[in-house]
N, C-alpha and C. Protein backbone atom coordinates (compact mmCIF):
# COMPACT_ATOMS: atom_id res chain seq x y z
N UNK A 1 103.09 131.33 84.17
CA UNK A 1 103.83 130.10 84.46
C UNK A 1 104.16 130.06 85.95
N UNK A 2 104.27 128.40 86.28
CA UNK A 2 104.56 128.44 87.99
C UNK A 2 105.36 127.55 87.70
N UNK A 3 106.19 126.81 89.09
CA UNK A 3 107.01 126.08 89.23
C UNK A 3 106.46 125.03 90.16
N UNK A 4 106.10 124.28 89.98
CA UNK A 4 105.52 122.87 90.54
C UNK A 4 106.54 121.96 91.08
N UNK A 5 106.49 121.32 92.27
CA UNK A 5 107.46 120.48 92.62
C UNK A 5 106.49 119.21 92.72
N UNK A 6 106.63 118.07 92.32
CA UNK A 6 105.95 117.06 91.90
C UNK A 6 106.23 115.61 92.24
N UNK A 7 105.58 114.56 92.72
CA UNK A 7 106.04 113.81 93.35
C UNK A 7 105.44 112.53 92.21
N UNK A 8 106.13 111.86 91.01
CA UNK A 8 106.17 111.17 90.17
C UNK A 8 106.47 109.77 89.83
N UNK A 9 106.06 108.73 90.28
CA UNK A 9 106.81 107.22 90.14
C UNK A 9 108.01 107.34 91.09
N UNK A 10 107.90 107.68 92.44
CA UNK A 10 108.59 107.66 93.17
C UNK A 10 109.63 108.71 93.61
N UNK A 11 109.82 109.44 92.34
CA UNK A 11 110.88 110.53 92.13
C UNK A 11 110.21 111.99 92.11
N UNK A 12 110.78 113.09 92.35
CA UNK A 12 110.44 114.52 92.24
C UNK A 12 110.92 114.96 91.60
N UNK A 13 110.46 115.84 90.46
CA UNK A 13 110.49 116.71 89.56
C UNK A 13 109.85 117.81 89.58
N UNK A 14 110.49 118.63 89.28
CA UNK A 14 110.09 120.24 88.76
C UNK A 14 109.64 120.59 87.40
N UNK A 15 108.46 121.05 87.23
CA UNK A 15 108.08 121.67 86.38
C UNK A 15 107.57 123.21 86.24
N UNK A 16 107.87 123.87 85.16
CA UNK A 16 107.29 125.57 85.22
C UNK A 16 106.51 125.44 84.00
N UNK A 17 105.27 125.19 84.64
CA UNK A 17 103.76 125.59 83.54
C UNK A 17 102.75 126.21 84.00
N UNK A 18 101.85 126.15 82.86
CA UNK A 18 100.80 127.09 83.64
C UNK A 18 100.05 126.24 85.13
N UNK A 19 99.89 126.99 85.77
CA UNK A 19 99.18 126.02 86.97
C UNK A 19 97.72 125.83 86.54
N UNK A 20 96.89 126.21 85.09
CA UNK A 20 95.53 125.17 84.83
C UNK A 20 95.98 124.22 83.99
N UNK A 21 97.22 124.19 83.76
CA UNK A 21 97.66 122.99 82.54
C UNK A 21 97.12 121.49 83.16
N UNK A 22 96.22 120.72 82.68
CA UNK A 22 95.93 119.22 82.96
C UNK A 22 97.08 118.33 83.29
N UNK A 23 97.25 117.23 84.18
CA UNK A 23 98.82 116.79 84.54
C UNK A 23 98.87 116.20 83.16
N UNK A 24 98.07 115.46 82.78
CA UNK A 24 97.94 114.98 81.69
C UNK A 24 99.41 115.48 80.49
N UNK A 25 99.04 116.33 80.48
CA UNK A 25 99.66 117.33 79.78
C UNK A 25 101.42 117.67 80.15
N UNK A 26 100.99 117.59 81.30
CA UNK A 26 102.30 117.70 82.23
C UNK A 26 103.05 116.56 82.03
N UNK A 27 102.63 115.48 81.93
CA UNK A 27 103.55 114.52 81.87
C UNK A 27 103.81 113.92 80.59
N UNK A 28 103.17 114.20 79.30
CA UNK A 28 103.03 114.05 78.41
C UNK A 28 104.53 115.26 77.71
N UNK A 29 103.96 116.37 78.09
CA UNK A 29 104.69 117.09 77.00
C UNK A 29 105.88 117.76 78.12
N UNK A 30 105.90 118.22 79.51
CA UNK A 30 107.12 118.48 79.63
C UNK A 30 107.79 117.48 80.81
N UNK A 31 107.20 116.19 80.59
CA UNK A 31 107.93 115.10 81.05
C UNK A 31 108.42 113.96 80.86
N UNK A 32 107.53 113.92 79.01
CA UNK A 32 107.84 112.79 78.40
C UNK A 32 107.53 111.40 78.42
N UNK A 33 106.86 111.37 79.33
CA UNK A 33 105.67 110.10 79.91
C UNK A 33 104.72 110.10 79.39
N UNK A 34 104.85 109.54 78.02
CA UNK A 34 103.69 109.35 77.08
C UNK A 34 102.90 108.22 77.35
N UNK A 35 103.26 107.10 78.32
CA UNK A 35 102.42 106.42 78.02
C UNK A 35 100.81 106.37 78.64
N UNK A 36 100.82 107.57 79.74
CA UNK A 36 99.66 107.81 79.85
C UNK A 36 98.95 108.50 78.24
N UNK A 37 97.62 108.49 77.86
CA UNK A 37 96.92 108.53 76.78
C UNK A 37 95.85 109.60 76.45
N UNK A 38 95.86 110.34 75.50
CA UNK A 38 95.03 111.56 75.48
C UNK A 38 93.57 110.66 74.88
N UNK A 39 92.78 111.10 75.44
CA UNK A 39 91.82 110.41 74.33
C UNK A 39 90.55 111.22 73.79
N UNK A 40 90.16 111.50 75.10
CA UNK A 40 88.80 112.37 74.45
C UNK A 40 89.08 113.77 75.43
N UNK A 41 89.45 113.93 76.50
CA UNK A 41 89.54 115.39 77.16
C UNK A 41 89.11 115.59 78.24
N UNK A 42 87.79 114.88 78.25
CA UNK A 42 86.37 115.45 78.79
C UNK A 42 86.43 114.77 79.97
N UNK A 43 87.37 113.35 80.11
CA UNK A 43 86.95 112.63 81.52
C UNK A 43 86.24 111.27 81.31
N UNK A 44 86.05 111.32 80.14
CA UNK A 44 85.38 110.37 79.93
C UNK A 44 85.35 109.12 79.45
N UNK A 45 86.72 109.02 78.91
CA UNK A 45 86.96 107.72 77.92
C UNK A 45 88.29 106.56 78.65
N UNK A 46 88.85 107.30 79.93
CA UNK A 46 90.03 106.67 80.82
C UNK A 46 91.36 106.28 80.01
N UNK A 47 91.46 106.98 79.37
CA UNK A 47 93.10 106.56 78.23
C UNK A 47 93.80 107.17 79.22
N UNK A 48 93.61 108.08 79.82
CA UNK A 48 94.34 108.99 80.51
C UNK A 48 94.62 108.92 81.85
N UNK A 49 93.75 107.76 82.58
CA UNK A 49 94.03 107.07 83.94
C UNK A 49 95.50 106.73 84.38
N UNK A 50 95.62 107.96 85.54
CA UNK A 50 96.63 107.59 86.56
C UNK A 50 96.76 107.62 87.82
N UNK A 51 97.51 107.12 89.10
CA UNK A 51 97.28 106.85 90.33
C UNK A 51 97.21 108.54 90.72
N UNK A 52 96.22 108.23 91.77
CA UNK A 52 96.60 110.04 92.50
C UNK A 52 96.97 109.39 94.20
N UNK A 53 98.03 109.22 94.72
CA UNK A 53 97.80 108.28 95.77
C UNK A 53 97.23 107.43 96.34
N UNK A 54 97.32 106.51 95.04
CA UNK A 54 96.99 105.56 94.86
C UNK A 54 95.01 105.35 94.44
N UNK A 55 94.86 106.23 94.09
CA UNK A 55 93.57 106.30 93.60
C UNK A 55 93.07 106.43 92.12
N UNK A 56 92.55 105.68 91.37
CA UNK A 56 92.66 106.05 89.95
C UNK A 56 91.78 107.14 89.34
N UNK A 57 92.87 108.35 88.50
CA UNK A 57 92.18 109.40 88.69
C UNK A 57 92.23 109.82 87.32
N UNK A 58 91.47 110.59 86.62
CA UNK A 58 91.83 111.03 85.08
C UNK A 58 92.36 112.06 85.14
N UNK A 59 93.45 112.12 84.39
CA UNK A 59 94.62 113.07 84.40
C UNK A 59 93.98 114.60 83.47
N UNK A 60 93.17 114.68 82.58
CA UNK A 60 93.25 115.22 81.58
C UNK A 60 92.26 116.70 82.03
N UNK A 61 91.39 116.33 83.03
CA UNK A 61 90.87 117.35 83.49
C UNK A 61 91.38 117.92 84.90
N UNK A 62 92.32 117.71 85.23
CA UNK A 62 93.11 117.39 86.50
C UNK A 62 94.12 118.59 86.51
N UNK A 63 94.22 120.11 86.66
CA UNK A 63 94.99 120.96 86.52
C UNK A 63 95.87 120.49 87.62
N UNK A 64 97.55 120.74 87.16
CA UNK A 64 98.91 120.15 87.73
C UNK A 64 98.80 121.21 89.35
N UNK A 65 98.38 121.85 89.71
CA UNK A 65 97.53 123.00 90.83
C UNK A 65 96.97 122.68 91.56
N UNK A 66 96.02 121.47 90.96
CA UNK A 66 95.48 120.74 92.56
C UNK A 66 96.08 120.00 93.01
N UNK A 67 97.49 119.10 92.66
CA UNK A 67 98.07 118.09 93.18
C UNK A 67 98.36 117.91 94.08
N UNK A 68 98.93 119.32 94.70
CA UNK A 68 99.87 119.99 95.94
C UNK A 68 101.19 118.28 96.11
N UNK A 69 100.99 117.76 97.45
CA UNK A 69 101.89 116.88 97.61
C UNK A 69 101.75 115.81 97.44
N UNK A 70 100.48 115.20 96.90
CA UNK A 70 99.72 113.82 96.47
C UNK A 70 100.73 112.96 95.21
N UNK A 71 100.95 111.47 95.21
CA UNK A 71 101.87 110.87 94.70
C UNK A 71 101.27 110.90 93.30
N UNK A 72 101.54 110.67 92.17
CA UNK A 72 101.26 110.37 90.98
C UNK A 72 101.71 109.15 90.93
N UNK A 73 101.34 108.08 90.01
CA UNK A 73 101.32 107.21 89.17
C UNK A 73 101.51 106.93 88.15
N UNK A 74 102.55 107.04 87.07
CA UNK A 74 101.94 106.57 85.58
C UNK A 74 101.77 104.99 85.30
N UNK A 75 101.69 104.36 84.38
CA UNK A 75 101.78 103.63 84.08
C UNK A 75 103.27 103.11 83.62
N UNK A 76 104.31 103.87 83.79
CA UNK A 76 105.18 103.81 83.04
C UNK A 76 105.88 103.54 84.98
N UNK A 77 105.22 103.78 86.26
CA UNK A 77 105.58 103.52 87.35
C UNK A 77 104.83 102.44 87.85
N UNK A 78 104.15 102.11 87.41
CA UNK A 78 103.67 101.03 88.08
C UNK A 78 104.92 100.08 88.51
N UNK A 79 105.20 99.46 87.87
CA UNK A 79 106.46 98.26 87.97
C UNK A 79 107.31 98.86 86.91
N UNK A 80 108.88 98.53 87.34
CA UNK A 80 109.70 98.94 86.58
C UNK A 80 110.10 97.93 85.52
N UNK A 81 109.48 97.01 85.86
CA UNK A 81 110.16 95.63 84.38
C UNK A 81 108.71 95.54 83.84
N UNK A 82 107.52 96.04 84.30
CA UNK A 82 106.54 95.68 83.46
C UNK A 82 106.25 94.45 84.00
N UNK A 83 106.26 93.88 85.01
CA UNK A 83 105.67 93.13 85.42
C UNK A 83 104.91 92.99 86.79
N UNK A 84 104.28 93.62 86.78
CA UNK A 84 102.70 94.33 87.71
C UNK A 84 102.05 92.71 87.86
N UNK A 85 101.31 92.20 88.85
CA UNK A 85 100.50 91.02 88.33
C UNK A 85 99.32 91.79 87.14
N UNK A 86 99.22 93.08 86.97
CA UNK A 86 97.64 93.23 85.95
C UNK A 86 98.25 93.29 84.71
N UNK A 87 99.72 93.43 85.09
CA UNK A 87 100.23 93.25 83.21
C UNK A 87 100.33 92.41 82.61
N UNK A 88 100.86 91.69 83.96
CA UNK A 88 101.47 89.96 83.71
C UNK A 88 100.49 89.18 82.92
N UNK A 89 98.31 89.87 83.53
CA UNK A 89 97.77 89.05 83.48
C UNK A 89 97.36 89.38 82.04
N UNK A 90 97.26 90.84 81.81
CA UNK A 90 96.74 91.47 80.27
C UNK A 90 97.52 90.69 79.12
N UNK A 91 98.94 90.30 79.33
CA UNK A 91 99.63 89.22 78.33
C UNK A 91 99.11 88.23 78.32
N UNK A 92 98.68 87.24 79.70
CA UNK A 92 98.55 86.13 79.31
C UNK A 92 96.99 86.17 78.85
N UNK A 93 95.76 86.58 79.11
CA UNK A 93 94.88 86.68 78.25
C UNK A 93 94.93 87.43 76.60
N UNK A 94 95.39 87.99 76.35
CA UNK A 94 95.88 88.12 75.45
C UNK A 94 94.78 89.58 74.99
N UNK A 95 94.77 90.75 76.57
CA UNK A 95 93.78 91.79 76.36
C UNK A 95 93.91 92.56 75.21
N UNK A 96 95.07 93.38 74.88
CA UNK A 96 95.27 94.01 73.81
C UNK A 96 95.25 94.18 72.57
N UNK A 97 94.77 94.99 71.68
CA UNK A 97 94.24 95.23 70.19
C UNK A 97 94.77 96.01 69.77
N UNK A 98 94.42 97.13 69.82
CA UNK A 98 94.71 98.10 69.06
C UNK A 98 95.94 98.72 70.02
N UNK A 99 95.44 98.23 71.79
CA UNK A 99 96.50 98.72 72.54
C UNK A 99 96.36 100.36 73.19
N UNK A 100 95.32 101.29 72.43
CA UNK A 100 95.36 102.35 72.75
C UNK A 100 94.77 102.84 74.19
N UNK A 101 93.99 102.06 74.50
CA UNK A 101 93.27 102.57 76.13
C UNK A 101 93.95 101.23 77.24
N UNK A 102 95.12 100.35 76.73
CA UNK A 102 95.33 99.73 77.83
C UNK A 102 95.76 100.20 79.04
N UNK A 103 97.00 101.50 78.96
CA UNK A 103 97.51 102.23 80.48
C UNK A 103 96.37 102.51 80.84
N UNK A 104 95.38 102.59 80.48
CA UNK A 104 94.20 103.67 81.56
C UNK A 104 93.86 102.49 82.17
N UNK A 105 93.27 101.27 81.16
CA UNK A 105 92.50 100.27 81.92
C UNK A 105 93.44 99.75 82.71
N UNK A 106 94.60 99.21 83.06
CA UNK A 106 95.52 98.64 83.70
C UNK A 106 95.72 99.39 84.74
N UNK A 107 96.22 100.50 85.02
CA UNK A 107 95.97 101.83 85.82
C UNK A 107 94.43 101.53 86.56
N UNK A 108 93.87 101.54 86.05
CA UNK A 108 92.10 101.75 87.19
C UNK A 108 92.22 100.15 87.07
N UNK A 109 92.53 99.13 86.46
CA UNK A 109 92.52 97.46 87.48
C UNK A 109 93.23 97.72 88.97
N UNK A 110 94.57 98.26 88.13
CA UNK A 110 96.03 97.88 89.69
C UNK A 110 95.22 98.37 90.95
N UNK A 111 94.38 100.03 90.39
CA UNK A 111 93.83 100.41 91.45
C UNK A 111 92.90 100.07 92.43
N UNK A 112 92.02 98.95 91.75
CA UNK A 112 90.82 98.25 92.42
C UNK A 112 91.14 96.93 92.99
N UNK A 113 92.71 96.52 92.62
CA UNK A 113 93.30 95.28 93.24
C UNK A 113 94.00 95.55 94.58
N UNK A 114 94.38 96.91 94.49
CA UNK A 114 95.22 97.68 95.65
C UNK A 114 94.65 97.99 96.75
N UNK A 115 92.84 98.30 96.47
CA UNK A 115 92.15 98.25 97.48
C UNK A 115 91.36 96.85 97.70
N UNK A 116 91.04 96.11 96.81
CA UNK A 116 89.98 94.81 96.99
C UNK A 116 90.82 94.06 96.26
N UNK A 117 91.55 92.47 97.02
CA UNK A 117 92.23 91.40 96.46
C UNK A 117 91.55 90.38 95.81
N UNK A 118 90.12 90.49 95.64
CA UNK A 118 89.37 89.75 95.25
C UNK A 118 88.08 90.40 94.86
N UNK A 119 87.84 90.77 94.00
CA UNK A 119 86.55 91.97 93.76
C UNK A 119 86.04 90.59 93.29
N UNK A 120 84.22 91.24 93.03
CA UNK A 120 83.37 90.20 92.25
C UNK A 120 83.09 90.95 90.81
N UNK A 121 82.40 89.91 90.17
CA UNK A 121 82.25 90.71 89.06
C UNK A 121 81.47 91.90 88.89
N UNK A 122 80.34 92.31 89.79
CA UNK A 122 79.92 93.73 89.80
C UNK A 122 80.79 94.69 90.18
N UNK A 123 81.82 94.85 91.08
CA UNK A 123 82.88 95.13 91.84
C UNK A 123 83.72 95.91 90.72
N UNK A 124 84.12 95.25 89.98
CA UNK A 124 85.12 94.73 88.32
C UNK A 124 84.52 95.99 87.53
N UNK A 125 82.71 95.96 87.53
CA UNK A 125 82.70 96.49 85.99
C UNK A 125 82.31 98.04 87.13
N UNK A 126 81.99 98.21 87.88
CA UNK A 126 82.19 99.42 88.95
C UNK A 126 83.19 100.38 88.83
N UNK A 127 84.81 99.29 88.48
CA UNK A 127 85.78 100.11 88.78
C UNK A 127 86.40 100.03 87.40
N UNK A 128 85.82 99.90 86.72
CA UNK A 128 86.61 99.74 85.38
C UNK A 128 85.29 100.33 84.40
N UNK A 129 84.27 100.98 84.69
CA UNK A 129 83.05 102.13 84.03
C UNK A 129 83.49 103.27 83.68
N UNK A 130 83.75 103.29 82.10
CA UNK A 130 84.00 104.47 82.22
C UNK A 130 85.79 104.55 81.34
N UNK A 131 86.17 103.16 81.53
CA UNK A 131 87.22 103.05 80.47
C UNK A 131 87.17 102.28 79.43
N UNK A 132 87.17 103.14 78.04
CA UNK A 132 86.26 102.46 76.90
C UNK A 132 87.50 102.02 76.18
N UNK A 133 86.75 101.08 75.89
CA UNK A 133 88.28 100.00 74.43
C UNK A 133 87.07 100.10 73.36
N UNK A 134 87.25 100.48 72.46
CA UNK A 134 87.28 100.49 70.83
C UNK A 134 86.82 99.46 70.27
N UNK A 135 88.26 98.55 70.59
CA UNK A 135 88.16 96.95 70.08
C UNK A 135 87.24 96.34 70.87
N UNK A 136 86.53 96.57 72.01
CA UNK A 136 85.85 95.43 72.56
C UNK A 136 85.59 94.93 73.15
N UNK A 137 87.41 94.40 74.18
CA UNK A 137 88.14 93.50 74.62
C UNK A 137 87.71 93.58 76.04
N UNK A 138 86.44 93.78 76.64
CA UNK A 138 86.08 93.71 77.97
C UNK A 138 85.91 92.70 78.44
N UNK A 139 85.73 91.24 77.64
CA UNK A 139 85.50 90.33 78.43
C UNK A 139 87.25 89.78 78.93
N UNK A 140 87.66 90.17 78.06
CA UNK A 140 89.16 89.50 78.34
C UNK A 140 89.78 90.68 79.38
N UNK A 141 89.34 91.59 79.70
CA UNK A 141 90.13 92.98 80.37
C UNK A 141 89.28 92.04 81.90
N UNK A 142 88.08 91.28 82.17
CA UNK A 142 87.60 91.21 83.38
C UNK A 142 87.97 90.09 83.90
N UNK A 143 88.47 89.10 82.70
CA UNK A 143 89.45 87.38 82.77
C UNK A 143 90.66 87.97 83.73
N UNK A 144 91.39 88.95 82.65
CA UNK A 144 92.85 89.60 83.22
C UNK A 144 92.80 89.92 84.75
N UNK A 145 91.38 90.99 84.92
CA UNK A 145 91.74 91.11 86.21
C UNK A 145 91.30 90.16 87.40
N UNK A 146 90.73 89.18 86.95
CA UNK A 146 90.34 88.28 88.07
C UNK A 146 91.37 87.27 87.82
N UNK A 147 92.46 86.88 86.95
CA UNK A 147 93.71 86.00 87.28
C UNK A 147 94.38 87.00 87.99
N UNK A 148 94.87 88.17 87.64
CA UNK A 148 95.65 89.35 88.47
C UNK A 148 95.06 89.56 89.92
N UNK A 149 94.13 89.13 90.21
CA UNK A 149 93.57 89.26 91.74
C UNK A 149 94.12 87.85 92.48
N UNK A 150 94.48 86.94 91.70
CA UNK A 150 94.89 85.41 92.14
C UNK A 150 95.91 85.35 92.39
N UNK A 151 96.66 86.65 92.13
CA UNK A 151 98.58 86.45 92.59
C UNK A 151 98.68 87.17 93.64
């Protein structure tokens, strides 16, 4: 076990885990920030997408060891009322289903709006490859983020 000092939705916290523990993990089980998403492990499915200074990064293969002083993100920091323009926009299209991979996809939108205020649609499915919905809902996840690029 180590003691990690951690720079989290703005705030610092301490944690003592193993230093290969995934942050994933880290923020899940000894921080309580569930709403980032376990999904498959491997990197591959983006449930688990969160900012790494400001970069959207998958948490799950991500030992809390490489972080050093780099900001984290959850989804649970994005905006504190939940009203992000990519959330604002995921309501008013009406993205969500089952609901289970939305923090990741919302997480890797905010991120591609943060760098490009206007992506095109190749741009869109570039930065959003790689985060899988279940239900489907990609045409409405690429509506969302091109009204969310309009605010």
């Amino acid at each position: 076990m180590a003691n990690f000092d951690l720079r989290i939705n703005g705030e610092r916290v301490q944690v003592d885990v193993d230093p290969d523990t995934p942050v994933l993990w880290v923020l899940r089980d000894a921080l309580q920030l569930v709403g980032t998403k376990y999904g498959c492990g491997v990197g591959q499915c983006g449930a688990c997408t969160i900012h790494l200074d400001g970069v959207a990064t998958r948490s799950c293969l991500l030992p809390v060891s490489a972080i050093g002083n780099q900001r984290i993100t959850t989804i649970e920091g994005l905006s504190e009322k939940g009203n992000h323009p990519v959330q604002q926009a995921w309501i008013e299209h009406d993205v969500p289903q089952c609901g289970y991979c939305q923090a990741g996809q919302i997480m890797s939108a905010a991120a591609l709006l943060e760098k490009n205020s206007n992506p095109s649609d190749a741009e869109i499915d570039l930065a959003m490859n790689g985060n899988l919905c279940r239900c489907g809902t990609y045409l409405r996840v690429k509506a969302a983020i091109k009204t969310a690029a309009g605010k």
